[in-house]
N, C-alpha and C. Protein backbone atom coordinates (compact mmCIF):
# COMPACT_ATOMS: atom_id res chain seq x y z
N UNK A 1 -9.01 2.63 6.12
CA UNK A 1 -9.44 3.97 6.38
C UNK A 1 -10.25 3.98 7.65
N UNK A 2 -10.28 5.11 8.00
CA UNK A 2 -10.76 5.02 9.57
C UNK A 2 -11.66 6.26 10.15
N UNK A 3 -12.89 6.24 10.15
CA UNK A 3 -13.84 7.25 9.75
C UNK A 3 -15.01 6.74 10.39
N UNK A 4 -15.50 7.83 11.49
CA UNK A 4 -16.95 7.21 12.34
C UNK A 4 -17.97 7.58 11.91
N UNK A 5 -18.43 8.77 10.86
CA UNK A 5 -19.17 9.10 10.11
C UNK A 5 -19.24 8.42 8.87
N UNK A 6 -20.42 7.17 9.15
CA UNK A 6 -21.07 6.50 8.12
C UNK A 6 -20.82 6.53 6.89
N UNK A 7 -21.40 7.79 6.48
CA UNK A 7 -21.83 8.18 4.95
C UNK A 7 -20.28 8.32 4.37
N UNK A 8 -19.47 9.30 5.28
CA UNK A 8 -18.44 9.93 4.44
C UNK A 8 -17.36 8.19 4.41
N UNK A 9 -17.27 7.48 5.27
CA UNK A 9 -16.16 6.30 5.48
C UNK A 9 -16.81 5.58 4.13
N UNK A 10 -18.38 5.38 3.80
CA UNK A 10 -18.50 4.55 2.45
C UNK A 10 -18.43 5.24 1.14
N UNK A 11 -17.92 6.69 1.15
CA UNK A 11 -18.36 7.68 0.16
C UNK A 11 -16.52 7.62 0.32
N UNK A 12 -15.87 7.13 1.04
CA UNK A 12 -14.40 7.46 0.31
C UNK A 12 -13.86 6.23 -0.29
N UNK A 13 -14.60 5.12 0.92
CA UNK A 13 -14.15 3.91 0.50
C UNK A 13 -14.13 3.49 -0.27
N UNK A 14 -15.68 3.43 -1.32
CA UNK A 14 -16.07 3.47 -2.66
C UNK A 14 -15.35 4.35 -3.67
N UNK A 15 -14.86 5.18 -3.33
CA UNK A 15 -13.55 6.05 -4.20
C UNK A 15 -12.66 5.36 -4.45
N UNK A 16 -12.37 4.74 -3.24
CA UNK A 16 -10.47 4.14 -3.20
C UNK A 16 -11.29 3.17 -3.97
N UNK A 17 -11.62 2.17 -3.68
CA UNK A 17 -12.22 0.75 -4.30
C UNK A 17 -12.09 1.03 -5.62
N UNK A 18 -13.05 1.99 -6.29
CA UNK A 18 -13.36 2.26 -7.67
C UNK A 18 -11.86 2.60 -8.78
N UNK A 19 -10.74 3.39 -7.88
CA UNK A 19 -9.70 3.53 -8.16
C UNK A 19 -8.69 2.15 -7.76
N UNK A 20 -9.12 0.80 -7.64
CA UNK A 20 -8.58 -0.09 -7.39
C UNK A 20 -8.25 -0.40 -6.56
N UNK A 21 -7.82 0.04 -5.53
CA UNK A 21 -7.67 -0.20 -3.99
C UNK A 21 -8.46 -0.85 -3.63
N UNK A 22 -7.86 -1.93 -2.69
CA UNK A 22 -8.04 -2.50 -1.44
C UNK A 22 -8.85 -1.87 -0.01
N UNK A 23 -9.72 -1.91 0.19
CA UNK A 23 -10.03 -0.77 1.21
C UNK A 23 -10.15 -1.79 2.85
N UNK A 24 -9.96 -1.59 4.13
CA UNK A 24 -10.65 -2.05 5.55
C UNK A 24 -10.95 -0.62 5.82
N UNK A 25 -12.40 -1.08 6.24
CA UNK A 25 -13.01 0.09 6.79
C UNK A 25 -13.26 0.39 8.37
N UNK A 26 -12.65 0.92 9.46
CA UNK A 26 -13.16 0.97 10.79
C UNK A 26 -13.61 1.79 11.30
N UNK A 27 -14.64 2.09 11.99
CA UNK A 27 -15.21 2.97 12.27
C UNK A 27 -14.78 3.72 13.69
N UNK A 28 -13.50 3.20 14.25
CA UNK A 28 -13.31 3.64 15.24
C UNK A 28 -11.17 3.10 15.34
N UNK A 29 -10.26 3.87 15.97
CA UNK A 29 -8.94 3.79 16.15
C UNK A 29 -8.67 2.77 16.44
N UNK A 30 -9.89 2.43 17.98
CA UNK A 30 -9.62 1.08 18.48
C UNK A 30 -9.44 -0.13 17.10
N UNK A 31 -10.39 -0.24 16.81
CA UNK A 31 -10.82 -1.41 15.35
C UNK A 31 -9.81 -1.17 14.77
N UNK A 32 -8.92 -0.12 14.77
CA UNK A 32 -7.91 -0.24 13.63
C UNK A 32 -6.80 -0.58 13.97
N UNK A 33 -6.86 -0.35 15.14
CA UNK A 33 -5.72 -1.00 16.15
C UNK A 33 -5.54 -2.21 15.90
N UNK A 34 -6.93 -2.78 15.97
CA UNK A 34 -6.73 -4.52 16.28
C UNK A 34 -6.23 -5.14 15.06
N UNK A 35 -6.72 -3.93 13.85
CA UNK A 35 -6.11 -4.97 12.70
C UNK A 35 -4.67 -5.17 12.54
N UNK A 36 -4.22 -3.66 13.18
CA UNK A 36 -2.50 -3.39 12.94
C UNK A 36 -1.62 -4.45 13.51
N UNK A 37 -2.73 -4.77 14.59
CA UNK A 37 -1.62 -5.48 15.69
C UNK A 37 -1.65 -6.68 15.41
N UNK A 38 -2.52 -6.72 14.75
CA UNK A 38 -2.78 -8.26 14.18
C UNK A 38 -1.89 -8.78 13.09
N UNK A 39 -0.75 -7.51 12.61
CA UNK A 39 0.30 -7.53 11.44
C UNK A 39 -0.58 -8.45 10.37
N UNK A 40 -1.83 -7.77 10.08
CA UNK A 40 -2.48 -7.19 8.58
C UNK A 40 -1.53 -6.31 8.00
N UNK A 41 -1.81 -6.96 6.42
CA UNK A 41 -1.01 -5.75 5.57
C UNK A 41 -1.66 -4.15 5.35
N UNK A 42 -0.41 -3.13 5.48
CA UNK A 42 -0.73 -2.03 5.19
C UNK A 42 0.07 -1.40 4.43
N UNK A 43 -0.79 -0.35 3.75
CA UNK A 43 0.27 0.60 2.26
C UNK A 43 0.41 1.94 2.94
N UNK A 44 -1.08 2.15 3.21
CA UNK A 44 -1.63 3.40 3.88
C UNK A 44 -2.64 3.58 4.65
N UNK A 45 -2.38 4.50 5.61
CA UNK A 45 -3.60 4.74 6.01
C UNK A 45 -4.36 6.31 5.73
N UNK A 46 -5.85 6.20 5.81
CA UNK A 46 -6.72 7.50 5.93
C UNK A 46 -7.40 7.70 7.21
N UNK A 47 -6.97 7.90 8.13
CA UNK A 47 -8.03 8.63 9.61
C UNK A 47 -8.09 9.48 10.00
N UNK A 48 -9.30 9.99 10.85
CA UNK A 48 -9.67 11.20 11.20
C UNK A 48 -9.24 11.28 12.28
N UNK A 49 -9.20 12.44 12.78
CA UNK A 49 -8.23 12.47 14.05
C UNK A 49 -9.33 12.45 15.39
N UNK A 50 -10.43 12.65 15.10
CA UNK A 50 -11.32 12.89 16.55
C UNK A 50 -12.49 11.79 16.18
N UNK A 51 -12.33 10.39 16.85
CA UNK A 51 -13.09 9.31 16.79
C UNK A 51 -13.42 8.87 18.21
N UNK A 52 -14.25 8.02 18.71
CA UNK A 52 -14.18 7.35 19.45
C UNK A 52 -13.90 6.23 19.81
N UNK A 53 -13.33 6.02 20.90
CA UNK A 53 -12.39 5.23 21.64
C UNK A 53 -11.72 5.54 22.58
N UNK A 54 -10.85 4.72 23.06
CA UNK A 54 -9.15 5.37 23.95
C UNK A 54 -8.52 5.76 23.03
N UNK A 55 -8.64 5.40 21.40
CA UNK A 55 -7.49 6.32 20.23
C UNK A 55 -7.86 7.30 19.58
N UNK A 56 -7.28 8.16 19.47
CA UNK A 56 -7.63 9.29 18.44
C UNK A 56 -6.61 8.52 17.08
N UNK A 57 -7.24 9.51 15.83
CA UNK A 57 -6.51 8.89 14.92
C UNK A 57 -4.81 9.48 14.74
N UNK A 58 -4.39 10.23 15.34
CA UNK A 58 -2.74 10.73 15.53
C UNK A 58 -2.03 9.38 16.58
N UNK A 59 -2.91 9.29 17.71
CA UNK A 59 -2.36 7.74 18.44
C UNK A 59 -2.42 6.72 17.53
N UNK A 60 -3.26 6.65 16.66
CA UNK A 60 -3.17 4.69 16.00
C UNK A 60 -2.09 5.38 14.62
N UNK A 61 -2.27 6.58 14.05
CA UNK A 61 -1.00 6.84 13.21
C UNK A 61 0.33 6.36 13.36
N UNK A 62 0.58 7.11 15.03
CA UNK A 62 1.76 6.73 15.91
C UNK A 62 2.04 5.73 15.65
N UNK A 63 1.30 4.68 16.34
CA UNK A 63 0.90 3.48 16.37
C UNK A 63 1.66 2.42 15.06
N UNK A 64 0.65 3.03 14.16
CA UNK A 64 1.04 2.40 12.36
C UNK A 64 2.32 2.88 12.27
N UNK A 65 3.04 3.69 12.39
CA UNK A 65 4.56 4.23 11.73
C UNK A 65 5.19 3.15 12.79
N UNK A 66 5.24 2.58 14.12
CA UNK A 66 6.02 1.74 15.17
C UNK A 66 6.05 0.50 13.93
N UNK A 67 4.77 -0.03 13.83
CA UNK A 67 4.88 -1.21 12.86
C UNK A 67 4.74 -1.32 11.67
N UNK A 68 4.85 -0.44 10.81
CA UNK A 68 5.21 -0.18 9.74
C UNK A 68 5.47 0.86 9.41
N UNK A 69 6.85 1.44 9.23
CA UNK A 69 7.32 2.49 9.18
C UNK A 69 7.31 3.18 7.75
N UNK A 70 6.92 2.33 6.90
CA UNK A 70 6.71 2.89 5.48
C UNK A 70 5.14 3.17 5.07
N UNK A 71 4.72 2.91 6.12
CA UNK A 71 3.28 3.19 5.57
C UNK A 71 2.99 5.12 5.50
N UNK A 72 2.60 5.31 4.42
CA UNK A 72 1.95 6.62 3.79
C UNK A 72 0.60 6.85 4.95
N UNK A 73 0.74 8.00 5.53
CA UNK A 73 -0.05 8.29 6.54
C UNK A 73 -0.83 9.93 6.13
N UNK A 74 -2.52 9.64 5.86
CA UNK A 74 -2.81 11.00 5.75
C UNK A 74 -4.14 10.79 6.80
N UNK A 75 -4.04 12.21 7.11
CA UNK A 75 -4.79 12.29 8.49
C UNK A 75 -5.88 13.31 8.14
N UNK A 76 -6.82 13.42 9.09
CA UNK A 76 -8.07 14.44 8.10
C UNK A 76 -8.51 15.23 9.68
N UNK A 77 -8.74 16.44 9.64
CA UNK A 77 -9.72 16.48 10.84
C UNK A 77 -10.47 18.04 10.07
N UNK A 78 -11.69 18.69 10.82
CA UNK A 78 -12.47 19.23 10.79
C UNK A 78 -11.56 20.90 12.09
N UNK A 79 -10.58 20.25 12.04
CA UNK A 79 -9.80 21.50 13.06
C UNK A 79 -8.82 21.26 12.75
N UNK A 80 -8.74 22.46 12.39
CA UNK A 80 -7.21 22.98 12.23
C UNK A 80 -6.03 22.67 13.16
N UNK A 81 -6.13 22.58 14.52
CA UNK A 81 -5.39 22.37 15.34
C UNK A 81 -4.89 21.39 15.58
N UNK A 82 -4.94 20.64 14.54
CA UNK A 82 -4.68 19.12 14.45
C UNK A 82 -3.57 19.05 13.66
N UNK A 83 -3.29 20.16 12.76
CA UNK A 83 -2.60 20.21 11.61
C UNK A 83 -1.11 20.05 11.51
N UNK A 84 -0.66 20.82 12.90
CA UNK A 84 0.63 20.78 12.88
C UNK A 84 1.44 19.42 13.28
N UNK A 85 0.84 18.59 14.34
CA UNK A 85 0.95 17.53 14.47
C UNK A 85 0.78 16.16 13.94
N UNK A 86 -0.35 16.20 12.82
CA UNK A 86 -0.38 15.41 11.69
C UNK A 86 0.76 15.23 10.63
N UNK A 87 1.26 16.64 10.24
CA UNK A 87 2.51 16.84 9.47
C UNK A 87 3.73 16.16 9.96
N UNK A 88 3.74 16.05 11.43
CA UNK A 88 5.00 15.25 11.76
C UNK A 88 4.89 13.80 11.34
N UNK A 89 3.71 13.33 10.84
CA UNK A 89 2.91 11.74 10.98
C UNK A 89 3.26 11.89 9.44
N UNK A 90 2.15 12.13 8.62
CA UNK A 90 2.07 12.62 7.24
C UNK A 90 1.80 13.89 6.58
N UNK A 91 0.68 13.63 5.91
CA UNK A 91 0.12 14.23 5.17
C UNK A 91 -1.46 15.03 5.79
N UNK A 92 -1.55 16.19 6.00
CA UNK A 92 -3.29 16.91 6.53
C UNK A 92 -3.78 17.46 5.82
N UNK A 93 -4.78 16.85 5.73
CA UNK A 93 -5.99 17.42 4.79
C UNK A 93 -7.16 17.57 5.77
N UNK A 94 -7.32 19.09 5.28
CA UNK A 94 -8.80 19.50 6.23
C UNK A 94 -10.28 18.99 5.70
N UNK A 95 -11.33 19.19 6.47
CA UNK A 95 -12.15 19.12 5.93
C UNK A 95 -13.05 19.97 6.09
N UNK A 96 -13.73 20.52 4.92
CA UNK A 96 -14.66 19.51 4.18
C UNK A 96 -13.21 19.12 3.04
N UNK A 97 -13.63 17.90 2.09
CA UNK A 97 -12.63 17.86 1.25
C UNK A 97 -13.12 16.82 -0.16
N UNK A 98 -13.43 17.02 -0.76
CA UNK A 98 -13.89 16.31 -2.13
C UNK A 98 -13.12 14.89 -2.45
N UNK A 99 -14.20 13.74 -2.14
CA UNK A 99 -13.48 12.26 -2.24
C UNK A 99 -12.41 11.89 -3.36
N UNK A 100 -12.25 12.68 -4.70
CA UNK A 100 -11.32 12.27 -5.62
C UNK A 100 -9.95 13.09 -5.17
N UNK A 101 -10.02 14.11 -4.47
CA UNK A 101 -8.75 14.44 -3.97
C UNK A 101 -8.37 13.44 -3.06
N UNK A 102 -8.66 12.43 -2.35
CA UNK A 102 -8.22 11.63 -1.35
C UNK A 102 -7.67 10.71 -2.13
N UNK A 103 -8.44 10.50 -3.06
CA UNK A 103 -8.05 8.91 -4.04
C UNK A 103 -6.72 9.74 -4.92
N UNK A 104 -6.79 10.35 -5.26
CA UNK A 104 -5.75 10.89 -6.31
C UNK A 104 -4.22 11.32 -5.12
N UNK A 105 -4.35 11.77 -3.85
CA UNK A 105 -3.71 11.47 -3.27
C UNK A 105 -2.82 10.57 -2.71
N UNK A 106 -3.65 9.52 -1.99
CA UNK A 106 -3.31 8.14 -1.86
C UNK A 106 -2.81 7.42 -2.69
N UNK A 107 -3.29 7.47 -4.29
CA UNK A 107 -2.81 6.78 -5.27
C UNK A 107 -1.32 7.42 -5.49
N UNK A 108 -1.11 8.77 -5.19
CA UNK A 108 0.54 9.01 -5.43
C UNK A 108 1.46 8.93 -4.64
N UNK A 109 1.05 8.80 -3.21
CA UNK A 109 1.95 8.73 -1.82
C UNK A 109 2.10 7.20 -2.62
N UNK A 110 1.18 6.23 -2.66
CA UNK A 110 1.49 4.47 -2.89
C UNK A 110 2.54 4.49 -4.21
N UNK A 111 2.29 5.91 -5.13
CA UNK A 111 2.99 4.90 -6.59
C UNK A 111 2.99 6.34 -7.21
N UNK A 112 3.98 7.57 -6.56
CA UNK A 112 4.19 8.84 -7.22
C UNK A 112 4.74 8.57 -8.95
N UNK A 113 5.25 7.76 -9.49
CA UNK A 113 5.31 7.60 -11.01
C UNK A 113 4.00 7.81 -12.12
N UNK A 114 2.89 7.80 -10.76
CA UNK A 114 1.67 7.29 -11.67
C UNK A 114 1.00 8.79 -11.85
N UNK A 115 1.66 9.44 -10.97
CA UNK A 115 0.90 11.22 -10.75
C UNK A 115 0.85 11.48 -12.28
């Protein structure tokens, strides 16, 4: 997951975790970059679209679908204008947005039988 605001990146992470997941946490596109490229395993990703770096989180999305094309992609931003272009990636969810909707999400893009 990929989230530069502190509180909310350990307040989801601790969601996914608690719901069993595996979590890497980066606080920035770049960092998430390095893990991708590093062909670390991925199921899914969660990033926000306006971080700092050279990436926004729609570029390292991009990015993740080149090298793993099955990965479940949900994207979050605080603007709307982000929305239509996330949808081509995955899944947009605005925010503000309540951490068990993310986990209950994620958990069905990974394993929709379990909804």
């Amino acid at each position: 997951m990929v989230e530069d605001e502190v509180f909310i990146r350990l307040d989801i992470a601790d969601a996914l975790r608690t719901s069993g997941l595996t979590v890497v946490e980066a606080a920035s596109a770049d960092d998430a970059a390095t893990y991708v490229d590093a062909g670390e395993p991925l199921d899914a990703l969660f990033t926000d679209v306006q971080l700092p770096g050279a990436l926004n989180g729609l570029s390292l999305a991009r990015r993740v679908l080149v090298r793993h094309p099955n990965v479940s992609i949900v994207v979050t931003s605080g603007n709307d204008m982000f929305r239509k272009e996330a949808l081509g990636l995955g899944t947009f969810v605005p925010k503000p947005y309540e951490p068990l909707r993310i986990v209950r999400l994620i958990n069905y893009l990974l394993d929709p039988t379990q909804a």
